[in-house]
Protein backbone atom coordinates (compact mmCIF):
# COMPACT_ATOMS: atom_id res chain seq x y z
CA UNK A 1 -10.44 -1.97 13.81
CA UNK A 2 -13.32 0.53 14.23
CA UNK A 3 -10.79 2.69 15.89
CA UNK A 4 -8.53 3.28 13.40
CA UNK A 5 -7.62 6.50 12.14
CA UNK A 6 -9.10 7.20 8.74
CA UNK A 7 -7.45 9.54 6.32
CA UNK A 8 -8.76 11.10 3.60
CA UNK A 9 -6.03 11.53 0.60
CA UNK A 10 -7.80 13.11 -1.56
CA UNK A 11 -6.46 16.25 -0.72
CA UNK A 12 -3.20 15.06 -1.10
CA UNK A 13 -4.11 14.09 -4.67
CA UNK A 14 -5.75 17.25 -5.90
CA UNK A 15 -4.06 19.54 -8.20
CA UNK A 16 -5.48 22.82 -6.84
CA UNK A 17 -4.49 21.58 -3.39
CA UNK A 18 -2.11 24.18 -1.59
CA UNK A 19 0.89 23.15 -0.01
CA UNK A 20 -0.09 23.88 3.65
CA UNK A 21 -3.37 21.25 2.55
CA UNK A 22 -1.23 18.59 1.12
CA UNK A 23 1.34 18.75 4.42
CA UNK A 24 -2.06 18.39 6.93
CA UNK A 25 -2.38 15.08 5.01
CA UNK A 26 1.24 13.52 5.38
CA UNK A 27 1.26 14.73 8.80
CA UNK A 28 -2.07 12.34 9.42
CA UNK A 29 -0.42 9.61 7.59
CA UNK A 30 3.08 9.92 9.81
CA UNK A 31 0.90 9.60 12.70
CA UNK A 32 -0.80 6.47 11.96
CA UNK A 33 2.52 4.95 10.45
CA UNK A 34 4.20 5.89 13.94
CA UNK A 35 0.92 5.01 16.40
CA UNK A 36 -0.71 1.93 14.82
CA UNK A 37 0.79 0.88 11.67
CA UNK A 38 -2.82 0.16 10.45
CA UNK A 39 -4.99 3.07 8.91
CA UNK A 40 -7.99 3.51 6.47
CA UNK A 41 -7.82 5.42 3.55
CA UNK A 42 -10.52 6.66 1.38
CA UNK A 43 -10.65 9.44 -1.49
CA UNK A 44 -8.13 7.62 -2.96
CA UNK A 45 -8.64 8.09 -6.24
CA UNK A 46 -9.41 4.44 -7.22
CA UNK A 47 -12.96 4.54 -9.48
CA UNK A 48 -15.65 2.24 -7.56
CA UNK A 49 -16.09 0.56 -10.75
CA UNK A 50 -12.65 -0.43 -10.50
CA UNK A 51 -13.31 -2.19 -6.95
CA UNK A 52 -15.97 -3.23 -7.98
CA UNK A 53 -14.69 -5.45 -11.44
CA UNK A 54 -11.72 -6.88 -9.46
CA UNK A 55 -13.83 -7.78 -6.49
CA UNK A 56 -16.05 -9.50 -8.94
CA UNK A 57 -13.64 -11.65 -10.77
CA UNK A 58 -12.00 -12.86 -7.93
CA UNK A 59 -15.55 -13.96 -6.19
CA UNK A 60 -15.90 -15.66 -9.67
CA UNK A 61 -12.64 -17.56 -9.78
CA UNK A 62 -13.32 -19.35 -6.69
CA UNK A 63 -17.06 -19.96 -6.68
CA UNK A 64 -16.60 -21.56 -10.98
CA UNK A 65 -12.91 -22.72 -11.20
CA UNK A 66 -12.69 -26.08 -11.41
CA UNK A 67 -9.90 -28.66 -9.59
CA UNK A 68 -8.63 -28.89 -13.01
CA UNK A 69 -8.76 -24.97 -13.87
CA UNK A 70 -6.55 -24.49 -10.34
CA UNK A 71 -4.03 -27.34 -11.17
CA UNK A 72 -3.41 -25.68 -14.62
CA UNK A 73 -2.44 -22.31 -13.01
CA UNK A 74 -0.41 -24.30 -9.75
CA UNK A 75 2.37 -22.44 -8.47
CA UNK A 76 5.59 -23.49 -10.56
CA UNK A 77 8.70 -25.46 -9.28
CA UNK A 78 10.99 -22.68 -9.83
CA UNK A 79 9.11 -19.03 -9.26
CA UNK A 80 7.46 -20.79 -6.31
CA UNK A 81 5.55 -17.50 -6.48
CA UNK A 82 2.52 -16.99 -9.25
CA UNK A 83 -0.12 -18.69 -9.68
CA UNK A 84 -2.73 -20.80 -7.40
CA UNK A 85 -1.97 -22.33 -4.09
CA UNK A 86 -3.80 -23.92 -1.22
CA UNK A 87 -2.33 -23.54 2.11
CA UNK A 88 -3.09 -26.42 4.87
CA UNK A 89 -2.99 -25.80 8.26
CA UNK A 90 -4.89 -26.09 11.75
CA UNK A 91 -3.62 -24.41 13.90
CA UNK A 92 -2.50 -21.07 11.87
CA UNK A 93 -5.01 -21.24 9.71
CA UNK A 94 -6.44 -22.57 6.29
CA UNK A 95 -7.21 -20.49 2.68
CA UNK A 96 -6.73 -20.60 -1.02
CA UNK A 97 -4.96 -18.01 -3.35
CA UNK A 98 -4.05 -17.40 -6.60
CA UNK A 99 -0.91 -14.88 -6.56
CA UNK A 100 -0.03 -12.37 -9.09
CA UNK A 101 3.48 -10.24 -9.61
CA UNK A 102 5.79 -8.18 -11.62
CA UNK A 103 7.24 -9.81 -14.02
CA UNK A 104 10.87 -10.53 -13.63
CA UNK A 105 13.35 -11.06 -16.06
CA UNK A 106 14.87 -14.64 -15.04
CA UNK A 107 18.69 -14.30 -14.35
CA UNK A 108 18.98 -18.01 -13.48
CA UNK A 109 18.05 -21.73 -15.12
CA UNK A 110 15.32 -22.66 -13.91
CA UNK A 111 14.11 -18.94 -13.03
CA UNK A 112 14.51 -18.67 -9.10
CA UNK A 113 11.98 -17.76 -6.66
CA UNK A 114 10.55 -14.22 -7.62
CA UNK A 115 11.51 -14.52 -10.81
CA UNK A 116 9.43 -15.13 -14.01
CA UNK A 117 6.08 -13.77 -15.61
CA UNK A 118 2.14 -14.43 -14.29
CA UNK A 119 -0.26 -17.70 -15.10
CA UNK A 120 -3.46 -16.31 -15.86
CA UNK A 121 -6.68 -18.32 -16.19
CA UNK A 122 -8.13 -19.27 -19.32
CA UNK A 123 -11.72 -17.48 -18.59
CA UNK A 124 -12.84 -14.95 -18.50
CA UNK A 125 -11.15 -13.57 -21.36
CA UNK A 126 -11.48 -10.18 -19.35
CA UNK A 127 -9.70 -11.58 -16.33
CA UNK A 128 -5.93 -10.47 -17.02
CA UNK A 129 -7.26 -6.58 -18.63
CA UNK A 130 -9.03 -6.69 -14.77
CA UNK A 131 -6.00 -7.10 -12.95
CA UNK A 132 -3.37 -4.92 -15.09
CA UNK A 133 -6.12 -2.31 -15.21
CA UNK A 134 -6.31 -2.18 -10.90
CA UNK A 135 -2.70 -2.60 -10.73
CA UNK A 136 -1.91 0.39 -13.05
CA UNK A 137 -4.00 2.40 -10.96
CA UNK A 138 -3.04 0.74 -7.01
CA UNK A 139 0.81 1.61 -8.51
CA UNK A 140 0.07 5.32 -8.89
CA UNK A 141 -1.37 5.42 -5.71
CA UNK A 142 1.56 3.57 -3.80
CA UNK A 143 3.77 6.13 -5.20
CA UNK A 144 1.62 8.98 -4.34
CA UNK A 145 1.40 7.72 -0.62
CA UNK A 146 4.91 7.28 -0.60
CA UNK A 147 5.29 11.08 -1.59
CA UNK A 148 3.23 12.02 1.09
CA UNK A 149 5.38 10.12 3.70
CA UNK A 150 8.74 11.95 2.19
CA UNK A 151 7.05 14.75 3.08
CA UNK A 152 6.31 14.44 6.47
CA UNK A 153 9.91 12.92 7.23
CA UNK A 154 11.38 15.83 5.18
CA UNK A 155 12.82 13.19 2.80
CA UNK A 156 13.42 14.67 -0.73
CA UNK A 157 10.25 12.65 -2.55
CA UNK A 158 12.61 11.21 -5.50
CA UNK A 159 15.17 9.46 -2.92
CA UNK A 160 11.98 7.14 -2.20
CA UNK A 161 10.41 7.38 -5.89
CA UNK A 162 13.27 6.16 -7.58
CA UNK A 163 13.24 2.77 -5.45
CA UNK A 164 9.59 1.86 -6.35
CA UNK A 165 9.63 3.45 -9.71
CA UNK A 166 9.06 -0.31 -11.04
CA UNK A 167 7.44 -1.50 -7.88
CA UNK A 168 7.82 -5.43 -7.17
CA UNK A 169 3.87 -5.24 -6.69
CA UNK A 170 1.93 -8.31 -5.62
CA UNK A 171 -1.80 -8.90 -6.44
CA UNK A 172 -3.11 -11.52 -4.29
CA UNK A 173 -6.71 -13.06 -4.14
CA UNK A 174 -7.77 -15.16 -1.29
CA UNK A 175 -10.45 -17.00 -0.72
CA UNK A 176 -11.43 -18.43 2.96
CA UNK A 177 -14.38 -21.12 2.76
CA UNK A 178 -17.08 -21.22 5.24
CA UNK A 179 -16.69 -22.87 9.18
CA UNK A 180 -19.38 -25.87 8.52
CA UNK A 181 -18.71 -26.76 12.15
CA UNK A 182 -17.33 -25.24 15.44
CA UNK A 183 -14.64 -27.92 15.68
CA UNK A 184 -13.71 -27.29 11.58
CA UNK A 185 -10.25 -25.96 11.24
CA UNK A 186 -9.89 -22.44 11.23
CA UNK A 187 -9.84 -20.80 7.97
CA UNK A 188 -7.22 -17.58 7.81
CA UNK A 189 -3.65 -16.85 7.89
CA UNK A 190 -1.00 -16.95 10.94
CA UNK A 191 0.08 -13.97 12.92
CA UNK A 192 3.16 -12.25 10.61
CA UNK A 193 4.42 -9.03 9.34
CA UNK A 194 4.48 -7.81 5.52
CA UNK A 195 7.83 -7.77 4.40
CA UNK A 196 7.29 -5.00 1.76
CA UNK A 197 6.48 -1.07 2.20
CA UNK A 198 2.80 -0.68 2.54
CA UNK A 199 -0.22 -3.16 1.86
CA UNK A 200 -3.89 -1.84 0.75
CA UNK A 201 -6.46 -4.52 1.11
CA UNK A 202 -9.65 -4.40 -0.91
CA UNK A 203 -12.32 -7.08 1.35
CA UNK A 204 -15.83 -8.43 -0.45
CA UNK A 205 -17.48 -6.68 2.81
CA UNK A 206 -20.67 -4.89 2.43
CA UNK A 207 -21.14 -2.77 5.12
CA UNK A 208 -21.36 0.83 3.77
CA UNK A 209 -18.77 2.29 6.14
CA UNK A 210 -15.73 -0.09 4.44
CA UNK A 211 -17.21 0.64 0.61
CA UNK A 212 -14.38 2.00 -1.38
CA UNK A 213 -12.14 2.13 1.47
CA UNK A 214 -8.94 0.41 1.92
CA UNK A 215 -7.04 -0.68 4.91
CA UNK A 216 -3.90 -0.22 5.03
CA UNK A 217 -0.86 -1.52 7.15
CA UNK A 218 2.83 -1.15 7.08
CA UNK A 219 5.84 -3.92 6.13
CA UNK A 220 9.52 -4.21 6.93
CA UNK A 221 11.01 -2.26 4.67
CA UNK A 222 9.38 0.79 5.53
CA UNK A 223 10.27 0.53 9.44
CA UNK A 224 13.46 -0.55 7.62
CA UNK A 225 13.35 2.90 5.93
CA UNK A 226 12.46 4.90 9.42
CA UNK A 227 14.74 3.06 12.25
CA UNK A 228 11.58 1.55 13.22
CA UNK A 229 10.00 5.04 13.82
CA UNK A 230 6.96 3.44 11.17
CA UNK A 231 5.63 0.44 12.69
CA UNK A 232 4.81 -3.36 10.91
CA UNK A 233 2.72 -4.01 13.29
CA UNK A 234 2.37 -8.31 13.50
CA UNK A 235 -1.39 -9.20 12.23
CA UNK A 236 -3.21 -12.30 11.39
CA UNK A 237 -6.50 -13.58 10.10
CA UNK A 238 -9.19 -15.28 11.60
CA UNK A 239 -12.41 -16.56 9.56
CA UNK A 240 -14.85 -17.54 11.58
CA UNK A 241 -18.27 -17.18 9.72
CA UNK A 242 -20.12 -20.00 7.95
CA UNK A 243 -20.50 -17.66 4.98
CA UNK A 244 -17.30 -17.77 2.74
CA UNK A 245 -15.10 -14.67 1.94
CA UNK A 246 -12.69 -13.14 -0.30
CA UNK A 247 -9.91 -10.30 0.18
CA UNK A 248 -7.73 -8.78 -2.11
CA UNK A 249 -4.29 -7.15 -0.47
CA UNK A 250 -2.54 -5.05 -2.38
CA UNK A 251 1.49 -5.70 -2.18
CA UNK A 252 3.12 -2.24 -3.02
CA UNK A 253 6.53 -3.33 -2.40
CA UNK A 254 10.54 -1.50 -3.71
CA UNK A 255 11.87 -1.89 -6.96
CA UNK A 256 13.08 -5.86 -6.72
CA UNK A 257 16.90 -4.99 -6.94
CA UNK A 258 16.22 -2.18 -4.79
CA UNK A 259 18.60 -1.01 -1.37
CA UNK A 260 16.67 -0.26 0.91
CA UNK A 261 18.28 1.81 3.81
CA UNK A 262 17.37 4.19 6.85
CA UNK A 263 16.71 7.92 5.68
CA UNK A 264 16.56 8.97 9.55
CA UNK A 265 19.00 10.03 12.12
CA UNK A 266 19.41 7.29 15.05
CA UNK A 267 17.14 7.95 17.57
CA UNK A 268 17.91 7.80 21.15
CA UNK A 269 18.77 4.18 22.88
CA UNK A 270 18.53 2.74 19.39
CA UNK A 271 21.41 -0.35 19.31
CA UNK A 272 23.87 0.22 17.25
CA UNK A 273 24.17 -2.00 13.97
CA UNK A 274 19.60 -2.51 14.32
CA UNK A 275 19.03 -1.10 11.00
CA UNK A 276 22.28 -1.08 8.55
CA UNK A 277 19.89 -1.71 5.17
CA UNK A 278 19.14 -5.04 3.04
CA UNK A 279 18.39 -5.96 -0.98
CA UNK A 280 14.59 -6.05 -1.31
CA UNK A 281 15.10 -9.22 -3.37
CA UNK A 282 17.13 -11.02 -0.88
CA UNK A 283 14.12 -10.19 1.99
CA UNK A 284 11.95 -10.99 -0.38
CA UNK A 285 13.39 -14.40 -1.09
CA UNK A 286 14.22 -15.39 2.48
CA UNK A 287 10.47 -14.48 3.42
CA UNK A 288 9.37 -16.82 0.67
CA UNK A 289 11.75 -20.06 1.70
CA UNK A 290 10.37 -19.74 5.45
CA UNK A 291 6.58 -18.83 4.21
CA UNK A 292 6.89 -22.29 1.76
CA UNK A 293 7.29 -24.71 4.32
CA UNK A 294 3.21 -23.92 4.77
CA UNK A 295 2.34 -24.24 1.38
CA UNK A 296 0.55 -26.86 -0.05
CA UNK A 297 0.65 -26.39 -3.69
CA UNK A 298 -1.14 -28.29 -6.65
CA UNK A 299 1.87 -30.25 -8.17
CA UNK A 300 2.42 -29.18 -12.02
């Protein structure tokens, strides 16, 4: 991961930026989107402080909640979606994670799966202010990045804009417990892709190189977007230390009734019919049937 291109956006971000210094930062971006599909960005914008609060109160959830505290804020029968979940399994691997997401008017009874509004826990008191407060500011900087890609793909910006104007964001919080043995199950998450636009994960690390700087990686619908010209590159997450950790990804995802089509010309040898465009929602929701069959969730 040490060889991964990292971009500074702050350039990008800056007012008294000229055009010619804005482009040199797309252009970076285009070429990690089309070489790795993984990148690191700093001079994002995001305060430390910020970082620093949400890191905190998700350290704090899992090292004080109690059994009961998590089965109060289990994932619901119908949203299947917000709230806290453990996930079970040996071979993939094993974590905890308490989920939060847009809310989403319910257009069915019960709400179906996406749909509905976030469980928050009882304490701290400061705990929901933490996470709209990060979100407000991780949503500005989705759309920013977003304008930077138009840019280098020669996209007009508000074709892309206008499908994450209300951004089906996801906050998630993991936590993956210590290895107390070398034959303990592994804790971490299968090999998969994101099925969104781009992911920025915050990690509890404390080497001085990763402070304040997220990585980032690609989903579906943005290679969905560029013919496959952007790549979601498959990943997966192995936690092997006897010291616990926590992460934070970032889910900046379209608008949830959002089409989400190719804005590029076919390219050459590309088979007809590849990329013809999908709902978000209904990606969203077939990703979620074939992710539950993993979950094991606290039963409400």
């Amino acid at each position: 991961m040490e060889t991964l291109p990292i971009i500074d956006f702050a350039p990008f971000l800056l007012p008294t930026s000229t055009p010619q210094e804005r482009r040199v930062v797309a252009v970076e971006l285009d070429q990690a989107c089309r070489n790795a599909g993984f990148f690191y960005l700093e001079g994002h914008g995001v305060p430390q402080d910020l970082l620093d609060n949400i890191r905190q109160h998700a350290i704090d959830f899992f090292k004080t909640a109690s059994e009961e505290d998590k089965q109060c804020l289990a994932l619901r029968s119908d949203d299947k979606a917000r709230g806290y979940s453990k996930h079970v399994d040996a071979e993939k691997g094993s974590h905890e994670a308490l989920d939060f997401y847009r809310p989403v008017e319910a257009t069915d009874s019960p709400c179906g799966i996406g749909q509905g509004v976030n469980q928050w826990p009882a304490k701290p008191d400061t705990f929901r202010s933490a996470v709209e407060s990060y979100v407000d500011r991780m949503e500005r900087l989705g759309r920013a990045v977003i304008e930077a890609l138009a840019l280098a793909l020669g996209v007009d910006a508000k074709f892309f804009v206008s499908r994450v104007d209300k951004a089906f964001w996801q906050l998630r919080m993991i936590y993956y417990g210590g290895q107390t043995s070398p034959v303990s199950a592994n804790a971490g998450i299968g090999e998969h892709t994101d099925f969104g636009i781009l992911t920025f994960l915050l990690t509890d690390s404390t080497k001085n190189s990763l402070q304040g700087v997220f990585l980032c990686n690609l989903g579906d619908m943005l290679a969905e977007w560029t013919r496959g010209a952007y790549k979601s590159t498959a990943h997966r997450v192995i936690h092997l230390s006897n010291t616990p950790r926590v992460s934070i990804p970032f889910f900046f995802d379209p608008n949830w009734d959002a089409f989400v089509e190719p804005v590029t010309s076919p390219g050459d040898g590309e088979t007809d019919g590849r990329y013809v465009g999908v709902r978000y929602r209904d990606r969203y929701v077939g990703a979620m049937e074939e992710a539950l069959g993993t979950v094991v969730a606290l039963a409400v």
